[in-house]
PDB file of N, CA and C in Angstrom:
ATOM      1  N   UNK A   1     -26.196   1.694  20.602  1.00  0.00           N
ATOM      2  CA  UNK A   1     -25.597   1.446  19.307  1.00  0.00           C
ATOM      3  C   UNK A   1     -26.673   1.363  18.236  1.00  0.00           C
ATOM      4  N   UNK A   2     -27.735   0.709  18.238  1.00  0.00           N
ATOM      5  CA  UNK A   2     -29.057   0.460  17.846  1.00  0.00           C
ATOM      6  C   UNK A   2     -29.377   1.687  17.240  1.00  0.00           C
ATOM      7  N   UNK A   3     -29.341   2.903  18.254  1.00  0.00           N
ATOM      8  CA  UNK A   3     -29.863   3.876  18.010  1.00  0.00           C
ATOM      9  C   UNK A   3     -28.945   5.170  16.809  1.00  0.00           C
ATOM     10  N   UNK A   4     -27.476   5.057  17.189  1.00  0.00           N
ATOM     11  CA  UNK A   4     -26.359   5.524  15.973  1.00  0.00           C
ATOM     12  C   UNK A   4     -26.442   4.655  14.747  1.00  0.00           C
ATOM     13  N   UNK A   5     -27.405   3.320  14.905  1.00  0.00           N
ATOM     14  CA  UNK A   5     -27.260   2.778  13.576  1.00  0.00           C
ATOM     15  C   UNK A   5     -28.764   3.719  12.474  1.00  0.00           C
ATOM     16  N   UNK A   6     -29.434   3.514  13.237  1.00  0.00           N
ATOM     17  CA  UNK A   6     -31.084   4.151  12.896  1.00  0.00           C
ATOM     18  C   UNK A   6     -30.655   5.505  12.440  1.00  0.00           C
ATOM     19  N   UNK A   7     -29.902   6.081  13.269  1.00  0.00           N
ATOM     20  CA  UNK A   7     -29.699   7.863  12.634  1.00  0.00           C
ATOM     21  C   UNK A   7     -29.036   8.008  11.208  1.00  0.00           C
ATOM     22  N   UNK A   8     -28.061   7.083  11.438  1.00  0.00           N
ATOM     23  CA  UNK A   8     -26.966   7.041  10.141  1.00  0.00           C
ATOM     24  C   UNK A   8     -27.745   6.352   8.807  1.00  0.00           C
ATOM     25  N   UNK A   9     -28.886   5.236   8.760  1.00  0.00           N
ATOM     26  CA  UNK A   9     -29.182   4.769   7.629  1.00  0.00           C
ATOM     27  C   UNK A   9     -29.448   5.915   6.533  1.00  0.00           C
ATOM     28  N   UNK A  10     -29.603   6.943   6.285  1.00  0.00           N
ATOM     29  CA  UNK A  10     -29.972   8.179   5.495  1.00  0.00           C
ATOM     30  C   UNK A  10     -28.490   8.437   4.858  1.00  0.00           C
ATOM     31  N   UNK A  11     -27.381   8.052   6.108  1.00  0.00           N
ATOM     32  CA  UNK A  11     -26.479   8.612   5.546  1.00  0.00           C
ATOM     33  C   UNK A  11     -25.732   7.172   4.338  1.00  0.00           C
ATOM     34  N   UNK A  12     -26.213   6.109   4.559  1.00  0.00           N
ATOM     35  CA  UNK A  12     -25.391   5.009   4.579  1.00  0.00           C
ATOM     36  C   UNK A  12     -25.942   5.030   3.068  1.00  0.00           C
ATOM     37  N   UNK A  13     -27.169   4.933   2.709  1.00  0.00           N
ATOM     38  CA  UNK A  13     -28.146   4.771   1.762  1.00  0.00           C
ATOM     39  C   UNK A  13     -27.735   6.069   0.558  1.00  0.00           C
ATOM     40  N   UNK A  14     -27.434   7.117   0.695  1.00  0.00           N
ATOM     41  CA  UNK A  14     -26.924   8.031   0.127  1.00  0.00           C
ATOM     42  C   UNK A  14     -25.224   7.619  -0.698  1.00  0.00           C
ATOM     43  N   UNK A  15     -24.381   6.714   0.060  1.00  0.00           N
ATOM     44  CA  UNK A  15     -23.229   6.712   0.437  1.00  0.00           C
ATOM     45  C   UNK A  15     -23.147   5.102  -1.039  1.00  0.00           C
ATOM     46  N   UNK A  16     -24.437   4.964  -1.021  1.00  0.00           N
ATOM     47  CA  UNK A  16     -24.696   3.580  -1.537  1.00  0.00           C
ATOM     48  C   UNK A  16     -24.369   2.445  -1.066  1.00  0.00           C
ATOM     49  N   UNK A  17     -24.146   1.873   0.415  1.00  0.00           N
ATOM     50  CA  UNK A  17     -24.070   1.269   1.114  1.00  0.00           C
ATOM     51  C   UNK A  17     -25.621   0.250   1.391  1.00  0.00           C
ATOM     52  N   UNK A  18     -25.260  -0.915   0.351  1.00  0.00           N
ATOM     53  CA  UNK A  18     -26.618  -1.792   0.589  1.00  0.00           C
ATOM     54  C   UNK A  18     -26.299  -2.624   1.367  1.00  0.00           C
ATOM     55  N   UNK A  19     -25.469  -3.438   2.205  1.00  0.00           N
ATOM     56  CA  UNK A  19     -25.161  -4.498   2.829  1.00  0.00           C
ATOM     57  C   UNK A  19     -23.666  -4.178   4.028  1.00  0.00           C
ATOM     58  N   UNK A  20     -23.606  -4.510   5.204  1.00  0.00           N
ATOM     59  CA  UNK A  20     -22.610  -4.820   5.796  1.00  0.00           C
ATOM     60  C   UNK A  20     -22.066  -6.061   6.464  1.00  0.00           C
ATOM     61  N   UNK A  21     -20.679  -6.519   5.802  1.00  0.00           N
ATOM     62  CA  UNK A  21     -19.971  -7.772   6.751  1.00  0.00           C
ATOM     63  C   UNK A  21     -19.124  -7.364   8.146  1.00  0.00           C
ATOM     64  N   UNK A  22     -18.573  -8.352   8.319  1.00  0.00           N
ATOM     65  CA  UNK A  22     -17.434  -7.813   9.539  1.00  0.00           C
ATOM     66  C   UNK A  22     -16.672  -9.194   9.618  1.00  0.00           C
ATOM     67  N   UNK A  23     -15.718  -9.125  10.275  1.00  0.00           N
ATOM     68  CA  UNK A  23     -14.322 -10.396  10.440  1.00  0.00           C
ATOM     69  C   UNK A  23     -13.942  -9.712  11.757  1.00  0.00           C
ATOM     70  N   UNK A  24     -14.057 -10.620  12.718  1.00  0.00           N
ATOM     71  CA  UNK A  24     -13.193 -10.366  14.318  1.00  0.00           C
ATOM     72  C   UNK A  24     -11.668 -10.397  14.128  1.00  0.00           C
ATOM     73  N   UNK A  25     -10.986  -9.215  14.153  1.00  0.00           N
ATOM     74  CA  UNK A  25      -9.490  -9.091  13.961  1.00  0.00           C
ATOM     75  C   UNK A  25      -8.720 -10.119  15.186  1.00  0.00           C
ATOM     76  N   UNK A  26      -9.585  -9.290  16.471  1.00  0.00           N
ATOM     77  CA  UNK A  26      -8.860 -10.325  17.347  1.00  0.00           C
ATOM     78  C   UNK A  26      -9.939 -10.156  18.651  1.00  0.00           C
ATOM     79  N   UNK A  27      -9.659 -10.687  19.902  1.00  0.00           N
ATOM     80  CA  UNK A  27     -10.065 -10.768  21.431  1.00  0.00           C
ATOM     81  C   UNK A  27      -9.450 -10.976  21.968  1.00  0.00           C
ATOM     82  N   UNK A  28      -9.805 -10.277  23.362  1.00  0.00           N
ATOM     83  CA  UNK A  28      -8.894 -10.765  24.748  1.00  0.00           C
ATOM     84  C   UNK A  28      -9.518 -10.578  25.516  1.00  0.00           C
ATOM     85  N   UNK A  29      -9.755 -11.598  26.470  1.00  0.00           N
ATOM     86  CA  UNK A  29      -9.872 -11.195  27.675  1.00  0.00           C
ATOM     87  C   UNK A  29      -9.143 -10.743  28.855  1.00  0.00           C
ATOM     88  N   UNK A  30      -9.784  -9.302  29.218  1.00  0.00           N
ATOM     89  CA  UNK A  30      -9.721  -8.626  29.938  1.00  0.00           C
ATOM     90  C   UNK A  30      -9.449  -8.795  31.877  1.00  0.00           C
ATOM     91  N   UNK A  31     -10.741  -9.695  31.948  1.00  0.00           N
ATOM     92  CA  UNK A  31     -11.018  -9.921  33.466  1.00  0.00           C
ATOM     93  C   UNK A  31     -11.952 -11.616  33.338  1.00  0.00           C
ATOM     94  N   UNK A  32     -12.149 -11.403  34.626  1.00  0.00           N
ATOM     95  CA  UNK A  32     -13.409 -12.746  34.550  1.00  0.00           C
ATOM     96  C   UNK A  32     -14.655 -12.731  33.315  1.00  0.00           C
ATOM     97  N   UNK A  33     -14.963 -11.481  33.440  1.00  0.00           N
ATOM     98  CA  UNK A  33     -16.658 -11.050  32.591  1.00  0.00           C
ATOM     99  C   UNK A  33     -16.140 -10.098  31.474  1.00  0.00           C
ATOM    100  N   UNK A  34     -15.106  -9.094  31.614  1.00  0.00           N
ATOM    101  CA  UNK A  34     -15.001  -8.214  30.449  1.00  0.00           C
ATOM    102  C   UNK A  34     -13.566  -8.838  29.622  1.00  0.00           C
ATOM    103  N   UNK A  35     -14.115  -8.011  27.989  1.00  0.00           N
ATOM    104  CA  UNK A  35     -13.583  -8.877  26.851  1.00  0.00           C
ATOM    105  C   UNK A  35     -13.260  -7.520  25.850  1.00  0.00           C
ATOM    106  N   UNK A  36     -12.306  -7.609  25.136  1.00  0.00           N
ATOM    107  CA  UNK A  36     -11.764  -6.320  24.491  1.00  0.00           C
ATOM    108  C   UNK A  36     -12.330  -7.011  22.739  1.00  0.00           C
ATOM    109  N   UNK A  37     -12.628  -7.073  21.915  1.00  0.00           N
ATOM    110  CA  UNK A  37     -12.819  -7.196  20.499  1.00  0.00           C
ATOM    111  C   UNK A  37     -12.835  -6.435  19.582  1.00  0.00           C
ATOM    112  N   UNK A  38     -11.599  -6.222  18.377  1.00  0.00           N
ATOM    113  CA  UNK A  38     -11.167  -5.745  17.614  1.00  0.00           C
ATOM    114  C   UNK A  38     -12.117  -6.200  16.325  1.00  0.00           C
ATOM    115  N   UNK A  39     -13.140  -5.231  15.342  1.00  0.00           N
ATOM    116  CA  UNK A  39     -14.108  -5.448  14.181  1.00  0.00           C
ATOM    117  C   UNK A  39     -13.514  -4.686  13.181  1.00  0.00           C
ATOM    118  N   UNK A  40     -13.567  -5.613  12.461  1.00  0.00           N
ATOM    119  CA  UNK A  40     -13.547  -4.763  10.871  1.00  0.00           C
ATOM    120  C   UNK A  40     -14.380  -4.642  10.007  1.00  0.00           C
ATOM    121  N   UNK A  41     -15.700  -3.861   9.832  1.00  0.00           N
ATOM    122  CA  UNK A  41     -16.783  -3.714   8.745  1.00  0.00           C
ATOM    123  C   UNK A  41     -16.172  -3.411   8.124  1.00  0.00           C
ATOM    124  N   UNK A  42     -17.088  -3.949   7.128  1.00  0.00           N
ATOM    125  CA  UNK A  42     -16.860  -4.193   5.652  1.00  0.00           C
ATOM    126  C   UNK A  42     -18.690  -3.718   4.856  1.00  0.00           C
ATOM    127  N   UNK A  43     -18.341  -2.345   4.431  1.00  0.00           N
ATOM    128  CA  UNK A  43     -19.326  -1.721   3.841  1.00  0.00           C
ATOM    129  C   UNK A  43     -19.506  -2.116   2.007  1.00  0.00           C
ATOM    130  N   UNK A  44     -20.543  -2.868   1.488  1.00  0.00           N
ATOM    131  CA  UNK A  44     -20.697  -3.689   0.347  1.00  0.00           C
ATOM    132  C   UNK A  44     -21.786  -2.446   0.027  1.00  0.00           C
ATOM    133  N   UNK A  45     -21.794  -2.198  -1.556  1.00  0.00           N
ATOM    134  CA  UNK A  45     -22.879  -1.659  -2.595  1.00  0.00           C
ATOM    135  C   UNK A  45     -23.898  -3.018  -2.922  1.00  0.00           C
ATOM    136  N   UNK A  46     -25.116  -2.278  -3.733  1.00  0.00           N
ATOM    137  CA  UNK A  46     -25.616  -3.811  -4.289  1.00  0.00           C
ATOM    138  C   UNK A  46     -25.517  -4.605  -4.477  1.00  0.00           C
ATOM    139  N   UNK A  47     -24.486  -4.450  -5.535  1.00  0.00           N
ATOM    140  CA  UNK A  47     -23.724  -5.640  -6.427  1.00  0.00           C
ATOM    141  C   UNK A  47     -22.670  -6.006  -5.380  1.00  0.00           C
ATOM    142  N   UNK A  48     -22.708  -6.223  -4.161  1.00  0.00           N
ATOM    143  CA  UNK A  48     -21.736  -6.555  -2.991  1.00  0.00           C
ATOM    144  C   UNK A  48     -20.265  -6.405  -3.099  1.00  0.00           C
ATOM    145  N   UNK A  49     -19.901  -5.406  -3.785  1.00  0.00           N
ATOM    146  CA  UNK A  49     -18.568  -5.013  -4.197  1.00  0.00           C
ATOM    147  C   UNK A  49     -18.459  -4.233  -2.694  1.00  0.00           C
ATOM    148  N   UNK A  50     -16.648  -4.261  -2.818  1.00  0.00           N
ATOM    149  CA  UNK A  50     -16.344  -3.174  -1.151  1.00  0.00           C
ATOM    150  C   UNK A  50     -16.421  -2.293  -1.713  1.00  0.00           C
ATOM    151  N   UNK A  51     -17.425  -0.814  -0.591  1.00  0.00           N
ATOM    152  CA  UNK A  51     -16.831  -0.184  -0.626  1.00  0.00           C
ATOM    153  C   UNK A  51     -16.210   1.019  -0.020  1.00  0.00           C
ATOM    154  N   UNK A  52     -16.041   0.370   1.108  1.00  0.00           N
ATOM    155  CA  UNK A  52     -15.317   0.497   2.217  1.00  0.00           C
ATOM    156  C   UNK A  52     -15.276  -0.502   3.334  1.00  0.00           C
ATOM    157  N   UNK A  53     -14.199  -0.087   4.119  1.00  0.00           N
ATOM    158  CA  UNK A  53     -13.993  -0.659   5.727  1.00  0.00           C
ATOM    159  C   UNK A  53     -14.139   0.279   6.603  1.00  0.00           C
ATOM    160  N   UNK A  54     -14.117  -0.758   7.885  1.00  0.00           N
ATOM    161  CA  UNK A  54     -13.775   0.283   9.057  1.00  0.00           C
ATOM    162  C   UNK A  54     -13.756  -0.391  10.677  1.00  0.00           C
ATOM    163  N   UNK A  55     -12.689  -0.137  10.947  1.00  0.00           N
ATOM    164  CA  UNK A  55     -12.598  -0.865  12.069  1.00  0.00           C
ATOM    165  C   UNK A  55     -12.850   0.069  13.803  1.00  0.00           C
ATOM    166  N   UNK A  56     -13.616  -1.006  14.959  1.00  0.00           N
ATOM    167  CA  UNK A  56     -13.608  -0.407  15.823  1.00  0.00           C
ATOM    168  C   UNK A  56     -13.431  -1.526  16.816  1.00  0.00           C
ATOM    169  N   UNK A  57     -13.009  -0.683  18.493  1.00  0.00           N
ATOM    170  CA  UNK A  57     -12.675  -1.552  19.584  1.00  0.00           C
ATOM    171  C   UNK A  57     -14.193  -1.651  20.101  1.00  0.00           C
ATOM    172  N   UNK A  58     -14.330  -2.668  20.659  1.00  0.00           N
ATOM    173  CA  UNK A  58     -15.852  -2.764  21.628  1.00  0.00           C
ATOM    174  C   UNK A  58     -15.427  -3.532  22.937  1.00  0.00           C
ATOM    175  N   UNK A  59     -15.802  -2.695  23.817  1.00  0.00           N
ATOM    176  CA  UNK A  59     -15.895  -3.640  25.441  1.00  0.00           C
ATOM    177  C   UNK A  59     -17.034  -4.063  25.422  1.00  0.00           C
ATOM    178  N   UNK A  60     -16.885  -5.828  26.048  1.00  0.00           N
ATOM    179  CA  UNK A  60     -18.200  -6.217  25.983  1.00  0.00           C
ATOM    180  C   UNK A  60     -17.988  -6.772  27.624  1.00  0.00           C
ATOM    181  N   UNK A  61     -18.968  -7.217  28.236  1.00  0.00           N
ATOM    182  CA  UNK A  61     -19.068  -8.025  29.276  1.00  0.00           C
ATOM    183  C   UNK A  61     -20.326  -9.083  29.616  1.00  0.00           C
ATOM    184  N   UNK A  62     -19.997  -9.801  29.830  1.00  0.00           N
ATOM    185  CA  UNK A  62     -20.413 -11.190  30.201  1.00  0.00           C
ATOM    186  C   UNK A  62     -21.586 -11.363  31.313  1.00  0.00           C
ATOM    187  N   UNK A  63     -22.779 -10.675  30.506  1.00  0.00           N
ATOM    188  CA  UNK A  63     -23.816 -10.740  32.181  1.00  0.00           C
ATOM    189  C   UNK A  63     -24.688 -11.993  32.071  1.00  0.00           C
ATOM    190  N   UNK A  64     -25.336 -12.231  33.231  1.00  0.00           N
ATOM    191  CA  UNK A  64     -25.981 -13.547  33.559  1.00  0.00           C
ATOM    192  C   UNK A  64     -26.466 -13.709  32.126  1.00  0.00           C
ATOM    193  N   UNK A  65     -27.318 -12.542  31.206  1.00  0.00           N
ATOM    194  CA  UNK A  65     -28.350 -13.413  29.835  1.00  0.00           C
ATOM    195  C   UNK A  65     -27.179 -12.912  28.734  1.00  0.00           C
ATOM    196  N   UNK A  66     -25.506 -13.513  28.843  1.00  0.00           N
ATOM    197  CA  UNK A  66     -24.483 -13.684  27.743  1.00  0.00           C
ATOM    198  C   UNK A  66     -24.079 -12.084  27.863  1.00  0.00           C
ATOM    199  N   UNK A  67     -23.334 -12.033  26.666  1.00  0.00           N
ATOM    200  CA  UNK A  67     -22.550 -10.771  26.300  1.00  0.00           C
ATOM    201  C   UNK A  67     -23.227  -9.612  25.638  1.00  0.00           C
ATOM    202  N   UNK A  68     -22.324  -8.654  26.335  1.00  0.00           N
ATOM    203  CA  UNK A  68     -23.390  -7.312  25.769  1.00  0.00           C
ATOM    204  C   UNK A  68     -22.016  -6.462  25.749  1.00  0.00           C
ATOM    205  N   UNK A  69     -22.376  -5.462  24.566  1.00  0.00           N
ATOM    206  CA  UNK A  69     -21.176  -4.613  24.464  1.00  0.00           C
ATOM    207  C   UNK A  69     -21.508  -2.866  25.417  1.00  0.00           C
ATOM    208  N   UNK A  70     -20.704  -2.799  25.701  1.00  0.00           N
ATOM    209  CA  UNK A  70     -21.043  -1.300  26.845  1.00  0.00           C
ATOM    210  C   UNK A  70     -20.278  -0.294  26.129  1.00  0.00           C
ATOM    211  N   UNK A  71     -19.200  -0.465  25.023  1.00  0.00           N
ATOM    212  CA  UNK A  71     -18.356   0.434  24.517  1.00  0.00           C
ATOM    213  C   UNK A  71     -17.798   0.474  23.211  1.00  0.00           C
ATOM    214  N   UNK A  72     -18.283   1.082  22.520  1.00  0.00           N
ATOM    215  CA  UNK A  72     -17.521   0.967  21.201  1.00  0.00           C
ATOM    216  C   UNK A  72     -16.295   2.162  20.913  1.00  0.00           C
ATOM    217  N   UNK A  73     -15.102   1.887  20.518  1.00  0.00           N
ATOM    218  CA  UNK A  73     -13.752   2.664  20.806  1.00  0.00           C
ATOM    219  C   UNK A  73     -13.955   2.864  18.797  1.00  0.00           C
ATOM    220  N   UNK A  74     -14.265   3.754  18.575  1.00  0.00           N
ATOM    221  CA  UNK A  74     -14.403   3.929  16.676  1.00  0.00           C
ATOM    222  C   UNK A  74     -12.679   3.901  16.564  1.00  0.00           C
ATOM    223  N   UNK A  75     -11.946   3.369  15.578  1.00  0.00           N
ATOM    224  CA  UNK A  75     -10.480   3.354  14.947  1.00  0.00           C
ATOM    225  C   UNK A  75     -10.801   4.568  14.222  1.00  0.00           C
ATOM    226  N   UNK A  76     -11.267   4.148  12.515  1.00  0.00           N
ATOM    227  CA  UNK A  76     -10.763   4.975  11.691  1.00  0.00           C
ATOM    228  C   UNK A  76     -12.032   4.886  10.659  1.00  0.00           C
ATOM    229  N   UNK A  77     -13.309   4.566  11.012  1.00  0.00           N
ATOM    230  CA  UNK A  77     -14.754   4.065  10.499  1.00  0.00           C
ATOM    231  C   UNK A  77     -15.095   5.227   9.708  1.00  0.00           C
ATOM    232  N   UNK A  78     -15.132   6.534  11.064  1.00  0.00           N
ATOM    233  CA  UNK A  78     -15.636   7.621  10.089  1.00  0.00           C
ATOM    234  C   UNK A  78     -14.899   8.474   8.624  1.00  0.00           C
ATOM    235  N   UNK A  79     -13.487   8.323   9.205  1.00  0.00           N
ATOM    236  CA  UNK A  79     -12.538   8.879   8.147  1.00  0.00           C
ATOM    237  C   UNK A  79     -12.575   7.963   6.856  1.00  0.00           C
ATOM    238  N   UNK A  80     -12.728   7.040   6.745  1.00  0.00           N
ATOM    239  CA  UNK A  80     -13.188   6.105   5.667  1.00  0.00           C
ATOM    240  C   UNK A  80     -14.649   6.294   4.585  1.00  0.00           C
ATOM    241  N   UNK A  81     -15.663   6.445   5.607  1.00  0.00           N
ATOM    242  CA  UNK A  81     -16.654   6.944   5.131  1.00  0.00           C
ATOM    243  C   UNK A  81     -16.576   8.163   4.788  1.00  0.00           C
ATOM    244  N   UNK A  82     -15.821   9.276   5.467  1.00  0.00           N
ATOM    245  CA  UNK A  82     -15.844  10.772   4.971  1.00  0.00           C
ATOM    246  C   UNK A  82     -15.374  10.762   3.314  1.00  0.00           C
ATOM    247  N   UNK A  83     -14.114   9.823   3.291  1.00  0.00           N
ATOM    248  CA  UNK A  83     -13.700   9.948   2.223  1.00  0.00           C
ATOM    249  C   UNK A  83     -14.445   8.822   1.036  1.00  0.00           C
ATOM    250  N   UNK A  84     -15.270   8.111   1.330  1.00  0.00           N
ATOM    251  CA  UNK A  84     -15.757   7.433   0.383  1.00  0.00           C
ATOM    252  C   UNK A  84     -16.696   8.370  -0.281  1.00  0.00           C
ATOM    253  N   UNK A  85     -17.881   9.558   0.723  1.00  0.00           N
ATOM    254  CA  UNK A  85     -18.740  10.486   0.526  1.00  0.00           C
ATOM    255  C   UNK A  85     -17.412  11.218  -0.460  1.00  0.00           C
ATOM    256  N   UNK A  86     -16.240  11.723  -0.074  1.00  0.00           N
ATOM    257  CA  UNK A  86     -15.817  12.815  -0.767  1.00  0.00           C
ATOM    258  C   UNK A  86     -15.547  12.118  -2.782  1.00  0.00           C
ATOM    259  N   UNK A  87     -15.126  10.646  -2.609  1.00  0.00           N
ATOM    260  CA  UNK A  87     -14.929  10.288  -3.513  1.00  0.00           C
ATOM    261  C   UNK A  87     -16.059  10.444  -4.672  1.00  0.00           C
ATOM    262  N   UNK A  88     -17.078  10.176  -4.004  1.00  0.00           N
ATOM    263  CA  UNK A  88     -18.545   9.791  -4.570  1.00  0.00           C
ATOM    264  C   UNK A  88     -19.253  11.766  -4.951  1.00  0.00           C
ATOM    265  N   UNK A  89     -18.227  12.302  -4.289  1.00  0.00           N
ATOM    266  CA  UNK A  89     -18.849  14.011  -4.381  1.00  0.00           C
ATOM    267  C   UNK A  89     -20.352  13.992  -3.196  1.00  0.00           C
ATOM    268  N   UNK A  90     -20.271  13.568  -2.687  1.00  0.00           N
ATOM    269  CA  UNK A  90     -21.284  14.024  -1.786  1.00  0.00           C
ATOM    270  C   UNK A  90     -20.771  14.938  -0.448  1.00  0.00           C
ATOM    271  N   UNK A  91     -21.914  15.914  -0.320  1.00  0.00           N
ATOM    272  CA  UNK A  91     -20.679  16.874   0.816  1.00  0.00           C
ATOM    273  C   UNK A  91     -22.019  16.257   2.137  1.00  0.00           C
ATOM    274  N   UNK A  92     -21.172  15.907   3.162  1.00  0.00           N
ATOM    275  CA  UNK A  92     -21.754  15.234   4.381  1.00  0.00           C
ATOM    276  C   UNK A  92     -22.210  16.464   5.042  1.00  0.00           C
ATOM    277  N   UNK A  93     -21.571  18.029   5.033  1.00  0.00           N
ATOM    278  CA  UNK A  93     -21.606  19.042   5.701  1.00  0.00           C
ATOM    279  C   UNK A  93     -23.745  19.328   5.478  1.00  0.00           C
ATOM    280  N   UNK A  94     -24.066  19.225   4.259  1.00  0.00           N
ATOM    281  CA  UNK A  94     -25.366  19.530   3.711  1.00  0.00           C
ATOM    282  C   UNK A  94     -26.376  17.781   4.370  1.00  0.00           C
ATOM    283  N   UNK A  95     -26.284  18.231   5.788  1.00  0.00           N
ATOM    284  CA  UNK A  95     -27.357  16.960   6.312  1.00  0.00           C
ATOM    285  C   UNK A  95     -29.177  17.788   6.289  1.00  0.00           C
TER     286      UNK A  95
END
């Protein structure tokens, strides 16, 4: 995940994306160790105005040194951002 975050800052920074929040929609557990968690980022400009969301599923599980996520399920993150780029006139196609 670390590593899709590092690729994308070029794109985020373009997009004018200075800051991100998030709010846990919901959880469940799954099994003994695995856990389902529903995120909603929340993409802020400078002036920490929204401007955008985006929500995704993550499997996490419960190993001896705490929780670690193994899966992120994207909702609707990128279609949000496509259209914030389209709003803003930036064409994503020209990387």
């Amino acid at each position: 995940m670390a590593t899709g975050l590092a690729q994308s800052y070029p794109l985020y920074q373009r997009l004018g994306l200075a800051s991100v929040g998030h709010e846990c929609l919901s959880h469940s557990q799954l099994a003994a160790t695995i856990f389902l968690v529903r995120v909603r980022w929340l993409f802020y400009d400078s002036e920490g105005n929204l401007l955008t969301d985006g929500t995704d599923n993550y499997v996490l599980r419960r190993d001896e040194d705490g929780l670690h996520a193994y899966v992120c399920i994207p909702v609707d993150e990128a279609e949000k951002l496509q259209q914030l780029a389209a709003d803003r006139g930036i064409d994503l196609s020209a990387r």
